[in-house]
C-alpha atoms as a PDB file:
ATOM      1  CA  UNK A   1     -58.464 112.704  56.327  1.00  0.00           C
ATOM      2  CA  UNK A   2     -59.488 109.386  54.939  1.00  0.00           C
ATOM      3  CA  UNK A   3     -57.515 107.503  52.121  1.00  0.00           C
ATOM      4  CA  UNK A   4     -59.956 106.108  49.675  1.00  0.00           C
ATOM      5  CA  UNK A   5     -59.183 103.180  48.168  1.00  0.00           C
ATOM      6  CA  UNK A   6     -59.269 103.608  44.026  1.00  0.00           C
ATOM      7  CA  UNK A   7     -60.245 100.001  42.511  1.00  0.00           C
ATOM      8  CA  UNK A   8     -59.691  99.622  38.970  1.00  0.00           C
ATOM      9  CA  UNK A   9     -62.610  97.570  37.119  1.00  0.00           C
ATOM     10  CA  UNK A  10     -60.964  95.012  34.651  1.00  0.00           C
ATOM     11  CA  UNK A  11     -62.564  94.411  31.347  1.00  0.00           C
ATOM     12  CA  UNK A  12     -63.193  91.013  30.216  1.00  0.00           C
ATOM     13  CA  UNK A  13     -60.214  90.975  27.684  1.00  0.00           C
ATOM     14  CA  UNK A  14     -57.642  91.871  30.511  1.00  0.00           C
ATOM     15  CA  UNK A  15     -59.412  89.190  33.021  1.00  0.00           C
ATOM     16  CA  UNK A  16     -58.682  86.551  29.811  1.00  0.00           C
ATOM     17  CA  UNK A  17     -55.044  88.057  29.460  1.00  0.00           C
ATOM     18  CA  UNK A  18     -54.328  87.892  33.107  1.00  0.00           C
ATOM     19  CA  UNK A  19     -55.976  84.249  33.669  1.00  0.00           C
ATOM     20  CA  UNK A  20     -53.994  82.892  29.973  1.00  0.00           C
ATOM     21  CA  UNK A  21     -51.083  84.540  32.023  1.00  0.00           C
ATOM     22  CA  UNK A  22     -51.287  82.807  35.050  1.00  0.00           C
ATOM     23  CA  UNK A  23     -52.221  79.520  33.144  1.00  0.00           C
ATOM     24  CA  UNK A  24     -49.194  79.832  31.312  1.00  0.00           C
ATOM     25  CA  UNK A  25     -46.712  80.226  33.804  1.00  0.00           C
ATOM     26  CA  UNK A  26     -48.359  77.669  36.197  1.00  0.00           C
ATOM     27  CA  UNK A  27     -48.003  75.006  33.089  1.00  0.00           C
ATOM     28  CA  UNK A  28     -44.707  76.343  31.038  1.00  0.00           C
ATOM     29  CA  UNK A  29     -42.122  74.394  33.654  1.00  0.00           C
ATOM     30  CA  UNK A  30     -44.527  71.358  33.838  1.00  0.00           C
ATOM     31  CA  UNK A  31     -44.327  70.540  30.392  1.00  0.00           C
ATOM     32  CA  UNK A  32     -41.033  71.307  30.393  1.00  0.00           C
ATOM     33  CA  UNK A  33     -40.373  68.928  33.054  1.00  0.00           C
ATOM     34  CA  UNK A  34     -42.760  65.871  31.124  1.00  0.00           C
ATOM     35  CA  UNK A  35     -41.065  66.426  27.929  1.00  0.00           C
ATOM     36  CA  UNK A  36     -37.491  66.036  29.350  1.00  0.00           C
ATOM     37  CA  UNK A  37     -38.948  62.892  31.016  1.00  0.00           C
ATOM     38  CA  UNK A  38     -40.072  61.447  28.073  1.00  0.00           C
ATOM     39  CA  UNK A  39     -36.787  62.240  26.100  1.00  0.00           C
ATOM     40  CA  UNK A  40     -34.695  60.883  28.894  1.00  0.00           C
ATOM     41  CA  UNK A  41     -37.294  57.397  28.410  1.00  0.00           C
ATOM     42  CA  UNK A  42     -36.282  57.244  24.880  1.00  0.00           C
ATOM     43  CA  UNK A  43     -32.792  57.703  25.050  1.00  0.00           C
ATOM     44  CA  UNK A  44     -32.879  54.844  27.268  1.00  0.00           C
ATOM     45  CA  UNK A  45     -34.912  52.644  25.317  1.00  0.00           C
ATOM     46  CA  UNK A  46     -32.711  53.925  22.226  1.00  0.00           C
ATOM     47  CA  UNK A  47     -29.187  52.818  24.413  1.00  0.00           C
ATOM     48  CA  UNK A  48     -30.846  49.566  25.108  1.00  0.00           C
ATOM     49  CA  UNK A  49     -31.823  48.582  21.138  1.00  0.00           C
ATOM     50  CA  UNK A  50     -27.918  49.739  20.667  1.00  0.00           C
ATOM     51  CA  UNK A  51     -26.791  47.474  22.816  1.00  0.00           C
ATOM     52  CA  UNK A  52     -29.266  44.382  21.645  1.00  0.00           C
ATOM     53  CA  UNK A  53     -28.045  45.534  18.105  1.00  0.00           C
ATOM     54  CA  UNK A  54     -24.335  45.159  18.818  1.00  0.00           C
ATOM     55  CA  UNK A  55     -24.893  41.628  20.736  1.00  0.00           C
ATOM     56  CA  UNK A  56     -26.756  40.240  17.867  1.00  0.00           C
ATOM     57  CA  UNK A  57     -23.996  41.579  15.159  1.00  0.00           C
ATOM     58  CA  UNK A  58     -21.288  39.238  17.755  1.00  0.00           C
ATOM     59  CA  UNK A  59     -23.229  36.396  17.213  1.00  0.00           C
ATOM     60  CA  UNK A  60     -24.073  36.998  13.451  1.00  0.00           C
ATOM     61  CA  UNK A  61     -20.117  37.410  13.100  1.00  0.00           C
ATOM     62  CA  UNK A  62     -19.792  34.037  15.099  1.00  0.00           C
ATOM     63  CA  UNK A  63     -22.502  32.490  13.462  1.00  0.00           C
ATOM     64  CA  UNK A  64     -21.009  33.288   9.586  1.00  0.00           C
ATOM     65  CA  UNK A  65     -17.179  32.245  10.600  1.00  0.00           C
ATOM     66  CA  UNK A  66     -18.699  28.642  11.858  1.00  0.00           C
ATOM     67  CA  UNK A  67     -20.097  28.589   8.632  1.00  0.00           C
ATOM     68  CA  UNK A  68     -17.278  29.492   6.937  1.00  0.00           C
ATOM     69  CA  UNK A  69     -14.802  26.668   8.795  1.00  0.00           C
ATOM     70  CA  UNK A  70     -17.916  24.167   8.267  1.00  0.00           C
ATOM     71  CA  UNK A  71     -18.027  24.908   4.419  1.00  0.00           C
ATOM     72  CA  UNK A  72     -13.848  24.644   4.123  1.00  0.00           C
ATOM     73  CA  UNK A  73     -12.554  21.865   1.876  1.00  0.00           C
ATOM     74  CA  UNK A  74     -10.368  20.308   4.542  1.00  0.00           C
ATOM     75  CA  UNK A  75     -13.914  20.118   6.711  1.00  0.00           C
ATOM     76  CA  UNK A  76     -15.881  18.270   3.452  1.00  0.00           C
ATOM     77  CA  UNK A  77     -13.268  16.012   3.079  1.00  0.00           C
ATOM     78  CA  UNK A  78     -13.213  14.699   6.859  1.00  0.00           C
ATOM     79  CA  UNK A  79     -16.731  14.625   6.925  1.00  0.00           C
ATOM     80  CA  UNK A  80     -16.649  12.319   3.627  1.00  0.00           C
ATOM     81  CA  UNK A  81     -13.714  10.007   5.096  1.00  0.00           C
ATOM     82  CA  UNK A  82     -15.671   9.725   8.269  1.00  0.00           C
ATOM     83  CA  UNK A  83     -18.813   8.698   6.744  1.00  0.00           C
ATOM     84  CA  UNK A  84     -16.947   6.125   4.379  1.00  0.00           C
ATOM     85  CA  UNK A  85     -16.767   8.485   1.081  1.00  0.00           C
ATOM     86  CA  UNK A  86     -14.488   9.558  -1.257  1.00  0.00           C
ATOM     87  CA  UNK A  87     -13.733  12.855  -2.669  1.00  0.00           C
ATOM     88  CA  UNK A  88     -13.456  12.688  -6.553  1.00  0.00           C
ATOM     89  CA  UNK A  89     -12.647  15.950  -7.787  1.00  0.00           C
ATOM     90  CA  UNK A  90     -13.589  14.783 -11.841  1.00  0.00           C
ATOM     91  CA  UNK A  91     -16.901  14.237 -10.718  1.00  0.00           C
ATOM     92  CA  UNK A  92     -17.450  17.957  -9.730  1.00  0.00           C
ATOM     93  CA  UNK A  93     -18.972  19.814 -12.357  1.00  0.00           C
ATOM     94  CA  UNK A  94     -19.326  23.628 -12.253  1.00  0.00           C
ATOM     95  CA  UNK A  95     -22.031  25.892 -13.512  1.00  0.00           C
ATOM     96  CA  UNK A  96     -21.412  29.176 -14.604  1.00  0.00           C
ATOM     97  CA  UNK A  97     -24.248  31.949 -15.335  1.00  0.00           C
END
């Protein structure tokens, strides 16, 4: 006796389901793969600006006490005496809003 061989005919909605199927699994874990990628990209780039950020607030900080010590009385008044001037405080007039 002699097996025969049964071969069911697919219609063309089950050929699209099987291919979308197969597409689908072949391309799920490659995205996946791409998007973790570019997120691991950014958070580097994002670490990097974090640490430009916090360099540039240490030398704003720097930059405002300097300004601070260069603005102090005691700093005026050596830079007048060294340049041969006097410090007259009646002359000093204040303006108020």
């Amino acid at each position: 006796m002699r097996k025969v061989k049964k071969r069911i005919k697919l219609g063309k909605f089950e050929k699209l389901l099987y291919t979308f199927a197969i597409v689908l699994t072949v391309s799920l874990p490659i995205s996946i793969v791409f998007s973790k990628a570019t997120l691991s990209q950014i958070n580097f780039e994002v670490e990097k600006v974090k640490k430009e950020i916090a360099t540039q607030t240490k030398t704003n900080q720097s930059l405002s006490m300097k300004i601070n010590e260069l603005a102090s009385l005691d700093k005026i008044e050596e830079v007048a005496k060294n340049e041969g001037l006097s410090y007259n405080n009646d002359n000093i007039k204040t303006v108020e809003d």
